[in-house]
N, C-alpha and C. Protein backbone atom coordinates (compact mmCIF):
# COMPACT_ATOMS: atom_id res chain seq x y z
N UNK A 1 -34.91 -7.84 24.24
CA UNK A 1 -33.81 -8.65 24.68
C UNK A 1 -32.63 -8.45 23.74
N UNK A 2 -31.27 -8.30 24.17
CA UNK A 2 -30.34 -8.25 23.52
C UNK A 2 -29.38 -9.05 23.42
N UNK A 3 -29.08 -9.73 22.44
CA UNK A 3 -28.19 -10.80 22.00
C UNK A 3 -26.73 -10.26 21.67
N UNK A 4 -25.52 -11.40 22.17
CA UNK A 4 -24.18 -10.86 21.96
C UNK A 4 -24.10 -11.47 20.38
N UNK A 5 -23.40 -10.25 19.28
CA UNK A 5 -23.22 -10.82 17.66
C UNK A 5 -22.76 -11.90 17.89
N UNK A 6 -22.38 -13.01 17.21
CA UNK A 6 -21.00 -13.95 16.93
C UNK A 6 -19.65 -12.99 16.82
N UNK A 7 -18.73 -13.25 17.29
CA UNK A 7 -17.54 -12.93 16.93
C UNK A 7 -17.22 -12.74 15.58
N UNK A 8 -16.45 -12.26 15.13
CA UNK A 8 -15.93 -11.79 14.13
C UNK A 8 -14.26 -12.71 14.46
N UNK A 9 -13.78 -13.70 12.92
CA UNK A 9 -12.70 -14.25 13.63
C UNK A 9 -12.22 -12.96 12.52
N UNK A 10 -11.11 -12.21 12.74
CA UNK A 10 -10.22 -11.14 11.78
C UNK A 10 -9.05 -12.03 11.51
N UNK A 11 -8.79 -12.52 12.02
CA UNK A 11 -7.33 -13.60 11.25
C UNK A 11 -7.51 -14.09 9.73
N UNK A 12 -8.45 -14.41 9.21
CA UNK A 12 -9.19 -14.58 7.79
C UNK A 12 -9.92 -13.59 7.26
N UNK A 13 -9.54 -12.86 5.95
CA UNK A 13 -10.33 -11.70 5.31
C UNK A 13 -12.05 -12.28 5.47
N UNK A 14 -12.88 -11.20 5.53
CA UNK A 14 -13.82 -11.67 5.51
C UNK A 14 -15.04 -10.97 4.18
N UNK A 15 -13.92 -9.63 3.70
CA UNK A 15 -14.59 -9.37 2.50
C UNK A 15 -15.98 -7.95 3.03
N UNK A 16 -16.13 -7.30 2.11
CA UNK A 16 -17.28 -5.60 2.28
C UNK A 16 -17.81 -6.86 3.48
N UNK A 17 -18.79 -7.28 3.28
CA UNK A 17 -19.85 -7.55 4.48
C UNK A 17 -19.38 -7.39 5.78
N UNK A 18 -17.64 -8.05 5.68
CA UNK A 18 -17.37 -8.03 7.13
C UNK A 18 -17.29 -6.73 7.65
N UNK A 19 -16.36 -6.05 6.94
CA UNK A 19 -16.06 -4.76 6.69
C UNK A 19 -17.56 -3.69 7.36
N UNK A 20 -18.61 -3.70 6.55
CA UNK A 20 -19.34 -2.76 6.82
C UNK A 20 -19.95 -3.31 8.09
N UNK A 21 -20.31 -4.75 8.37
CA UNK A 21 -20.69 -5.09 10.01
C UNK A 21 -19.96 -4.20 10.72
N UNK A 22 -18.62 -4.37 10.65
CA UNK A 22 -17.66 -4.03 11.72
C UNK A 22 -17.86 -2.32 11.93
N UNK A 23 -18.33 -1.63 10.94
CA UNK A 23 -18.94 -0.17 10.66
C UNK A 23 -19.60 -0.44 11.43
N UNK A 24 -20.74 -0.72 11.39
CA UNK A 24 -21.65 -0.67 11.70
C UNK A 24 -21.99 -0.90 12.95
N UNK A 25 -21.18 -1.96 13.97
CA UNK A 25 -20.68 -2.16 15.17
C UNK A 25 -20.37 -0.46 15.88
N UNK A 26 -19.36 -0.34 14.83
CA UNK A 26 -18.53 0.80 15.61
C UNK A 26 -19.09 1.99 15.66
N UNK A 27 -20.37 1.89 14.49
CA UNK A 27 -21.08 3.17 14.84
C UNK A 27 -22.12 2.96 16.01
N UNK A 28 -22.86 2.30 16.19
CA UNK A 28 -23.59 1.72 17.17
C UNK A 28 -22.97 2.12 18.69
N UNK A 29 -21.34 1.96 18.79
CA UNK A 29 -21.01 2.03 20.16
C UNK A 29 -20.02 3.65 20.00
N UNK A 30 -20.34 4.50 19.11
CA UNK A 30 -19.91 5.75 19.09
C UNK A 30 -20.57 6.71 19.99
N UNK A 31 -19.67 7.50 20.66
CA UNK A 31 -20.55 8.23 21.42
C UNK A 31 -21.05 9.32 21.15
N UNK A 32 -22.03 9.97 21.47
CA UNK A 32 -22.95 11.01 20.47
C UNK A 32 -21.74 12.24 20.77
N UNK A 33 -21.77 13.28 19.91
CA UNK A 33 -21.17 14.68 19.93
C UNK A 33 -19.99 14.95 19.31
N UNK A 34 -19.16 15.69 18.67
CA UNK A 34 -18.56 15.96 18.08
C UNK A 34 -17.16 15.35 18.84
N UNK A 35 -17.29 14.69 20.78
CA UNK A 35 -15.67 14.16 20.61
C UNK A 35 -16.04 12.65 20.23
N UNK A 36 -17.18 12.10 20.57
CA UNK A 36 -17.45 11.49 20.15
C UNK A 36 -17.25 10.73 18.38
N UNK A 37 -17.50 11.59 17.75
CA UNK A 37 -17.34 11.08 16.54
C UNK A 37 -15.81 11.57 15.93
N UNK A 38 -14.82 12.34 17.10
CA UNK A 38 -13.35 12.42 16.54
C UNK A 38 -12.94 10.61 17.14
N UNK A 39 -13.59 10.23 18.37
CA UNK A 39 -13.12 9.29 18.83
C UNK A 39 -13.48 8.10 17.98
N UNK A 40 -14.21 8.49 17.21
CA UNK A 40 -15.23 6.85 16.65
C UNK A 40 -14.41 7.20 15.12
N UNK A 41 -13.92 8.59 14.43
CA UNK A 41 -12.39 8.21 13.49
C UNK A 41 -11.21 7.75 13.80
N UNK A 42 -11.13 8.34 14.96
CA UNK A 42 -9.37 7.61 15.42
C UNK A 42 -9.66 6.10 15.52
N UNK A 43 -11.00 5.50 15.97
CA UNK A 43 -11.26 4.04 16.61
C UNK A 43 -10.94 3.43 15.12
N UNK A 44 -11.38 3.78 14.45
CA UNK A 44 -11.67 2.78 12.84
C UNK A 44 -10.62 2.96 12.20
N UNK A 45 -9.28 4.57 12.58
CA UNK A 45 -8.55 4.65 11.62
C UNK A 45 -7.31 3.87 12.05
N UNK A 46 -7.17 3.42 13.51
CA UNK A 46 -6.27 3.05 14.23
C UNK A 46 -6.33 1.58 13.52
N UNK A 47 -7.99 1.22 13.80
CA UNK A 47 -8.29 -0.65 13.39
C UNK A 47 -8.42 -1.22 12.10
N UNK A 48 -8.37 -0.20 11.06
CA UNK A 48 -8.46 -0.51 9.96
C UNK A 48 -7.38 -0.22 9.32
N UNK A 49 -6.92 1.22 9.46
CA UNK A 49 -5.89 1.65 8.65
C UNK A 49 -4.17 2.17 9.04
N UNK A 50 -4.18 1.59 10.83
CA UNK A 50 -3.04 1.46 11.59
C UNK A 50 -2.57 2.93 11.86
N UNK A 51 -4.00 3.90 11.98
CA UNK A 51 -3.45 5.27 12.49
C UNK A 51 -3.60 5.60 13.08
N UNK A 52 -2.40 6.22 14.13
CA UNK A 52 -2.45 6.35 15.88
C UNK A 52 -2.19 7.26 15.63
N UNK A 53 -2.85 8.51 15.88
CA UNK A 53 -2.87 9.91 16.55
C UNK A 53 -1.46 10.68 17.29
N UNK A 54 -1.54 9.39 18.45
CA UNK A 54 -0.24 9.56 19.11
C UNK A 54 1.11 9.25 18.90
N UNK A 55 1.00 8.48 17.66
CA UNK A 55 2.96 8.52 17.07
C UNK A 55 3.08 9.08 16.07
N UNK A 56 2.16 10.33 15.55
CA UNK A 56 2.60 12.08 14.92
C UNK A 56 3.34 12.46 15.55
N UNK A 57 4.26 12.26 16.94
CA UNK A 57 5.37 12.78 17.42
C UNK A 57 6.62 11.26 16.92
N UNK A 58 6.27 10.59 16.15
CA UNK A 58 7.16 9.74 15.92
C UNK A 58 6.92 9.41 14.48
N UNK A 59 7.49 10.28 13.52
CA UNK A 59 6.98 10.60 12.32
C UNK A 59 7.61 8.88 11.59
N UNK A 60 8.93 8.14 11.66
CA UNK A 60 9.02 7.19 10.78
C UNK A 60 7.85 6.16 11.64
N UNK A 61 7.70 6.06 12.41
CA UNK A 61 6.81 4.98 12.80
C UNK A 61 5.48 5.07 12.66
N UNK A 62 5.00 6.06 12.44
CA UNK A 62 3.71 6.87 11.93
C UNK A 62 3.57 6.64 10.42
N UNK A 63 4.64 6.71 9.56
CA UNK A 63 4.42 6.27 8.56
C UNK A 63 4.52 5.09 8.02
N UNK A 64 5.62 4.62 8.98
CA UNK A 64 5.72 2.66 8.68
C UNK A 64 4.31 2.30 8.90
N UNK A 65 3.87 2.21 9.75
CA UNK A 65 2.37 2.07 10.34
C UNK A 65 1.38 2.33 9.47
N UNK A 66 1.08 3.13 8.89
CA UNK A 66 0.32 3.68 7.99
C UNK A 66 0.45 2.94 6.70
N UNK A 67 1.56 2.22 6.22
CA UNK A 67 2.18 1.59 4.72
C UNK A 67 1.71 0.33 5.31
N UNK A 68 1.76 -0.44 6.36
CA UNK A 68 1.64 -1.38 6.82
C UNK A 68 0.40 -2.53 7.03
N UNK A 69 0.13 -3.53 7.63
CA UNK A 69 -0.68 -4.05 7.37
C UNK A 69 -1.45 -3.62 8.90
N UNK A 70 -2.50 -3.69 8.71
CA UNK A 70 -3.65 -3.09 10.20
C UNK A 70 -3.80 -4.34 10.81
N UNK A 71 -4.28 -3.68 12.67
CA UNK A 71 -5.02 -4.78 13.17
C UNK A 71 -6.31 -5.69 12.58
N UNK A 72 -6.84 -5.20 11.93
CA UNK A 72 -7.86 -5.68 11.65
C UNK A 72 -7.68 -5.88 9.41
N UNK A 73 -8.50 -6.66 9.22
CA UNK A 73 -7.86 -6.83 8.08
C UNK A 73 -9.40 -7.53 7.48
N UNK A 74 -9.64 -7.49 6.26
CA UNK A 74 -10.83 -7.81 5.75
C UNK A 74 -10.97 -8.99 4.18
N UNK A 75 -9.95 -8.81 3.42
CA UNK A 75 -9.64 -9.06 1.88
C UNK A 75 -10.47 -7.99 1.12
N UNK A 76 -11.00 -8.42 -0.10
CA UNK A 76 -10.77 -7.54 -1.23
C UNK A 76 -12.76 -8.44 -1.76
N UNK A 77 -13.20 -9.54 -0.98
CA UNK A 77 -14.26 -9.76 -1.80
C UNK A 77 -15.72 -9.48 -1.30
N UNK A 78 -15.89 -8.75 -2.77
CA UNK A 78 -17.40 -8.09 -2.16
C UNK A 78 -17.12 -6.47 -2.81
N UNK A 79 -16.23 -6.21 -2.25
CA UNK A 79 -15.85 -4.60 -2.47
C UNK A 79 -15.63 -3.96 -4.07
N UNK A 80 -16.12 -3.13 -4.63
CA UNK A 80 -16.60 -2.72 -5.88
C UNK A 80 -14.97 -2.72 -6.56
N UNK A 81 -14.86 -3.47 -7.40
CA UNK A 81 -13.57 -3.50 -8.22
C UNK A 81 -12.46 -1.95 -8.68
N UNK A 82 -13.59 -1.55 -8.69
CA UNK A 82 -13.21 0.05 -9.12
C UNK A 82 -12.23 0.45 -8.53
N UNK A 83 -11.87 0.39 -7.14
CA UNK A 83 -11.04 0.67 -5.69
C UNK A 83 -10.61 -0.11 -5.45
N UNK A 84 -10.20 -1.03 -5.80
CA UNK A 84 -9.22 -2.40 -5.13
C UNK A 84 -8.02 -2.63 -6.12
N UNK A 85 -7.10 -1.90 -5.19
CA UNK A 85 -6.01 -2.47 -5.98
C UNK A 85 -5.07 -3.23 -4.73
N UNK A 86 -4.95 -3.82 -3.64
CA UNK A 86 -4.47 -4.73 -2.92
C UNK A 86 -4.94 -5.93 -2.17
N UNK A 87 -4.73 -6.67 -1.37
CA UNK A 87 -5.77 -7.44 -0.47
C UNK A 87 -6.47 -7.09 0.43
N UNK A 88 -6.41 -5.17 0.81
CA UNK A 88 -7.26 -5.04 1.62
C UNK A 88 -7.60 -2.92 1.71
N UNK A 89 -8.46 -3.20 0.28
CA UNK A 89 -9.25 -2.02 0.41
C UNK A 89 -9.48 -1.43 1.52
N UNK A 90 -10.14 -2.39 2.44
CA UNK A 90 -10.25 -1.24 3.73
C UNK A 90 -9.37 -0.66 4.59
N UNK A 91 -8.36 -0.28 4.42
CA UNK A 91 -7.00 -0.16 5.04
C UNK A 91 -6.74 1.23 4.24
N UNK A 92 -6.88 1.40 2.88
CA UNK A 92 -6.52 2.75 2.06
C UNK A 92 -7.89 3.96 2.32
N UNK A 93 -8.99 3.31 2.13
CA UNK A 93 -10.72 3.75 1.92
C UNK A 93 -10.65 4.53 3.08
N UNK A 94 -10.28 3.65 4.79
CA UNK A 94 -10.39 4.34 5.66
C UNK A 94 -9.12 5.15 6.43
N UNK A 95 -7.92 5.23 5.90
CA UNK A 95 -6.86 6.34 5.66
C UNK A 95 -7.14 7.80 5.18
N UNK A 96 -8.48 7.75 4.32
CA UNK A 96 -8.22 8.63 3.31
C UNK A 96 -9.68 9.43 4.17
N UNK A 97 -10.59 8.39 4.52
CA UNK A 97 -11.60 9.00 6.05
C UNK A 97 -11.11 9.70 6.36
N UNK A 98 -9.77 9.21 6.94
CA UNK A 98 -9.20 9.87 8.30
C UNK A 98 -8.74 11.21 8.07
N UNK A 99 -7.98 11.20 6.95
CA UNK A 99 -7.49 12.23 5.99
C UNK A 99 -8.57 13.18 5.72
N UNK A 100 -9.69 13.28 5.26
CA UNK A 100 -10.69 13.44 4.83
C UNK A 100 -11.29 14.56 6.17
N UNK A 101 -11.58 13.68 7.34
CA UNK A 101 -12.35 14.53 8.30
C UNK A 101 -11.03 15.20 8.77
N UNK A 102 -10.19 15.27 9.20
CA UNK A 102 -9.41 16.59 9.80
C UNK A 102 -8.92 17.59 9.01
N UNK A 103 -8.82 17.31 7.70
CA UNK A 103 -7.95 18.24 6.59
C UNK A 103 -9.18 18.86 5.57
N UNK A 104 -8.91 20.13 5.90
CA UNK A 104 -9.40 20.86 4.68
C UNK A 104 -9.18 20.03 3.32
N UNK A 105 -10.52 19.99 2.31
CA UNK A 105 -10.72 19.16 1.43
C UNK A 105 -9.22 19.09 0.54
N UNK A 106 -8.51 20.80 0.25
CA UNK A 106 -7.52 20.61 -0.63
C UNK A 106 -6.38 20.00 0.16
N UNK A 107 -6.26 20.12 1.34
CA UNK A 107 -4.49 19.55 1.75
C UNK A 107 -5.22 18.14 1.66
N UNK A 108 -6.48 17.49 2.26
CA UNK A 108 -6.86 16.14 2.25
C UNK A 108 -5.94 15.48 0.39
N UNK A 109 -6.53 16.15 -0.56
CA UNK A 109 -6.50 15.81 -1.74
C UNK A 109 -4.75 15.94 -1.93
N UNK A 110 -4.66 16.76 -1.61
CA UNK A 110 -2.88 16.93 -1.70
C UNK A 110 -1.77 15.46 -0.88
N UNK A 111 -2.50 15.58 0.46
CA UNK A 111 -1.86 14.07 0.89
C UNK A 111 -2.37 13.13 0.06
N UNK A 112 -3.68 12.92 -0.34
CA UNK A 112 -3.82 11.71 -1.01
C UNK A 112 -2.74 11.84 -2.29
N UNK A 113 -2.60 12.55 -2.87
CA UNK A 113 -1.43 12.41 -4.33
C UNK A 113 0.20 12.50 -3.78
N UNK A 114 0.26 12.97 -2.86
CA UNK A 114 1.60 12.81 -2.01
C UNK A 114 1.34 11.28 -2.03
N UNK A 115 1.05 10.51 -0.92
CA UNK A 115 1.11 9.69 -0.70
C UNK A 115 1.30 8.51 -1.73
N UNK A 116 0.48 8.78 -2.98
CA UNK A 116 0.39 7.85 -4.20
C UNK A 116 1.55 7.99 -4.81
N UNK A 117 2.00 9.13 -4.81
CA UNK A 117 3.44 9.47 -5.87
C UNK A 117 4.70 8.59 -4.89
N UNK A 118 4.85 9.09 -3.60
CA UNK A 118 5.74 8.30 -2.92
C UNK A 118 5.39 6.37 -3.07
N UNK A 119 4.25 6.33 -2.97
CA UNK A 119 4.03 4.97 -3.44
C UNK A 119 4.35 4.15 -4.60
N UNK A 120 4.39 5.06 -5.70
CA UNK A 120 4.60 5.18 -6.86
C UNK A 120 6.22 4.61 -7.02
N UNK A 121 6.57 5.63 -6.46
CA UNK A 121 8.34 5.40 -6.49
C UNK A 121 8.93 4.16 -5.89
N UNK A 122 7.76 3.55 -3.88
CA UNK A 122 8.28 2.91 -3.70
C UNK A 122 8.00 1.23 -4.19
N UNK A 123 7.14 1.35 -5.13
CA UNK A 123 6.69 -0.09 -5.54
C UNK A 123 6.69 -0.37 -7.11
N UNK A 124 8.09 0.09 -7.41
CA UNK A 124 8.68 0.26 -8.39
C UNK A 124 8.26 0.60 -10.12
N UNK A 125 7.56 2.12 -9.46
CA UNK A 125 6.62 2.74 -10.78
C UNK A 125 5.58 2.23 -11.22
N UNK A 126 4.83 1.59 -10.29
CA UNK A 126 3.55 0.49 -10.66
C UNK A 126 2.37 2.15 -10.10
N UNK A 127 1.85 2.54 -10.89
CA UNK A 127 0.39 3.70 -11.02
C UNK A 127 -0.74 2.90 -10.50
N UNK A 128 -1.45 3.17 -9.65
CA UNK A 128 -2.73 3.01 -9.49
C UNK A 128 -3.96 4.04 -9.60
N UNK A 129 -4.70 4.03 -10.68
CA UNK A 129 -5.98 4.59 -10.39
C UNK A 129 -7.24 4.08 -9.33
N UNK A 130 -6.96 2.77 -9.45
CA UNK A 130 -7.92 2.44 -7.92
C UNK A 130 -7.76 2.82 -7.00
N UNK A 131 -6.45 2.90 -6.50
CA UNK A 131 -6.15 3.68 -5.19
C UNK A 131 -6.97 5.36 -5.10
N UNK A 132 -6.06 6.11 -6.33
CA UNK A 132 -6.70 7.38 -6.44
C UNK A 132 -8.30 7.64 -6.13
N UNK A 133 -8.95 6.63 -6.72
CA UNK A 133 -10.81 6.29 -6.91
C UNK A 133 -10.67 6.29 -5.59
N UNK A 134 -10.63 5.04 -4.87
CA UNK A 134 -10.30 4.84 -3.21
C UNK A 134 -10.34 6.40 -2.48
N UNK A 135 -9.33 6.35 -2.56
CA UNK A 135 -8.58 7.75 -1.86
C UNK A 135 -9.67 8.84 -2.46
N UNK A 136 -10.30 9.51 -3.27
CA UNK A 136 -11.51 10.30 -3.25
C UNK A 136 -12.66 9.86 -2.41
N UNK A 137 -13.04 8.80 -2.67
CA UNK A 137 -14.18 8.66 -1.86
C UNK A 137 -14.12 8.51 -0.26
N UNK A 138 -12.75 7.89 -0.09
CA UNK A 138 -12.32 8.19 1.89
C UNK A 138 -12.67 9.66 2.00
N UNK A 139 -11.98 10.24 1.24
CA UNK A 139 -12.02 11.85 1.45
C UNK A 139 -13.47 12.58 1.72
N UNK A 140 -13.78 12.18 0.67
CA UNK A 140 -15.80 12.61 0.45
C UNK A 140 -16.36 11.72 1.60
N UNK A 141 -16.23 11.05 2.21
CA UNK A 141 -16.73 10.24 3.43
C UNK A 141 -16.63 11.37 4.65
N UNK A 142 -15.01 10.84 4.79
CA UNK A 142 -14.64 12.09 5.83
C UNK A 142 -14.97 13.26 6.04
N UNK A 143 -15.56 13.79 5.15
CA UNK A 143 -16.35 14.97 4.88
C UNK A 143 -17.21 14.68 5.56
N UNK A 144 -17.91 14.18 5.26
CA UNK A 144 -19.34 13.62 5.55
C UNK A 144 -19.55 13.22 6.99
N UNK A 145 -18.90 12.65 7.54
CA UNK A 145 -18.93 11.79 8.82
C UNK A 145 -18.26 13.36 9.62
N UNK A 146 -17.49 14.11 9.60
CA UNK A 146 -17.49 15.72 10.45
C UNK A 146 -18.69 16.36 10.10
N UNK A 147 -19.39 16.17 9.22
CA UNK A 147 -20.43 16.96 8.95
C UNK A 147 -21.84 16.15 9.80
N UNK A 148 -21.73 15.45 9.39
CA UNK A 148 -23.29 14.50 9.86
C UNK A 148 -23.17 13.01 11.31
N UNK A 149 -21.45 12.94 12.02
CA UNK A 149 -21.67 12.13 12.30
C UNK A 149 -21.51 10.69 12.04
N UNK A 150 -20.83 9.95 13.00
CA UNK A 150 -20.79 8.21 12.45
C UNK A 150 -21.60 7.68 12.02
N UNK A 151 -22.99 7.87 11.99
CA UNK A 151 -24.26 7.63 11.63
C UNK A 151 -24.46 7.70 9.92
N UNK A 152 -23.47 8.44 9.35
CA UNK A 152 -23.91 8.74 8.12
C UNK A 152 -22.87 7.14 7.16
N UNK A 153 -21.49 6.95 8.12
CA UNK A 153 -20.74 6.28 7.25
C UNK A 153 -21.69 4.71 6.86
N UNK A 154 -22.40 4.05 7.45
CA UNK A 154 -22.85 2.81 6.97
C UNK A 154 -23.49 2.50 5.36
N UNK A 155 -24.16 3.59 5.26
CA UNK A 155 -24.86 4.15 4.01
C UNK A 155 -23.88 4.56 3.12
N UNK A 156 -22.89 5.56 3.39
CA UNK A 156 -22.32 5.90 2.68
C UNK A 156 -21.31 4.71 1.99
N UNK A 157 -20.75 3.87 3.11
CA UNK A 157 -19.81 2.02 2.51
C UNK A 157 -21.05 1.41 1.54
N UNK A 158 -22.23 1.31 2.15
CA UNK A 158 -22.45 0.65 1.42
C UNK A 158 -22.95 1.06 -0.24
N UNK A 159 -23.29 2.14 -0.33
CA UNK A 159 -23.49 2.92 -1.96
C UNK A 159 -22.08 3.40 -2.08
N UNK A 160 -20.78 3.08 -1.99
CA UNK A 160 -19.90 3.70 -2.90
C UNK A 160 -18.92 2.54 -2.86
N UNK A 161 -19.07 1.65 -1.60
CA UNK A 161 -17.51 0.41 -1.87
C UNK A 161 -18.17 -1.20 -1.84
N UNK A 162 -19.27 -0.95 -2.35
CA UNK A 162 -19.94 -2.86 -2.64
C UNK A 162 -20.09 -2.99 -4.30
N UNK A 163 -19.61 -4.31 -4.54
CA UNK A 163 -19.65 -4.27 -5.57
C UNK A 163 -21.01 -4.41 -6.88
């Protein structure tokens, strides 16, 4: 017999647990095969980390979007200190996924330090190494999840972003 979860309310962070449920959801309803698991990155990168595929033909809104706050939103408790440098780790972690599975490992690594340096400048010379930490392990995920499948990310959140 199959039971509907409780809802998830997302208007209130809910912290890693919520976070990896909501993984874990989304891997569950991924569909098997390689479009499958491009569809089950765009699904998480769109809901977590506000990246639409389809406004790469609309490069400032693609990037406003991306700096911005996501549909879905989690906070910061639970999640391994190491990688948290805002209110919502999961928003950078799964950017850098996204980054991660379409880009050869070095341009992946290259946007991630692009991105930090422009960040850098725009939040007035404030450095983050958490982000950087962050931003490797999205990458090494993304790897992982083109290689093996949505199946692999649950395991992988939970041994690299709980605290």
């Amino acid at each position: 017999m199959t039971t509907n979860p409780t809802p998830i309310d997302f208007n209130r962070p809910g912290g890693f647990a919520t976070f990896l449920a909501d993984v874990e959801r989304c891997v569950a309803a991924a569909a098997p095969g390689w479009t499958g698991t491009q569809q089950f990155v765009c699904a998480i990168s769109d809901c977590y980390a506000f990246i639409r595929l389809q406004d790469l033909r609309h490069p400032v809104r693609f990037l406003r979007q991306a700096a911005g706050d996501p549909p879905m939103q989690f906070g910061t408790d639970g999640f391994n200190p190491t990688i948290v440098d805002d209110k919502n780790p999961a928003r950078h972690y799964t950017a850098f996924v996204f980054v991660g599975f379409w880009l050869p490992v070095i341009l992946a690594v290259l946007v991630l330090w692009l991105w930090e340096i422009l960040g850098f400048l725009r939040y007035g010379f404030r450095w983050s190494a958490n982000d950087i930490r962050c931003g490797y392990v999205g990458i090494r995920h993304g790897r992982q999840v083109r290689r093996g499948g949505p199946g692999v990310l649950p395991a992988l959140v939970r041994r690299d972003l709980a605290a």
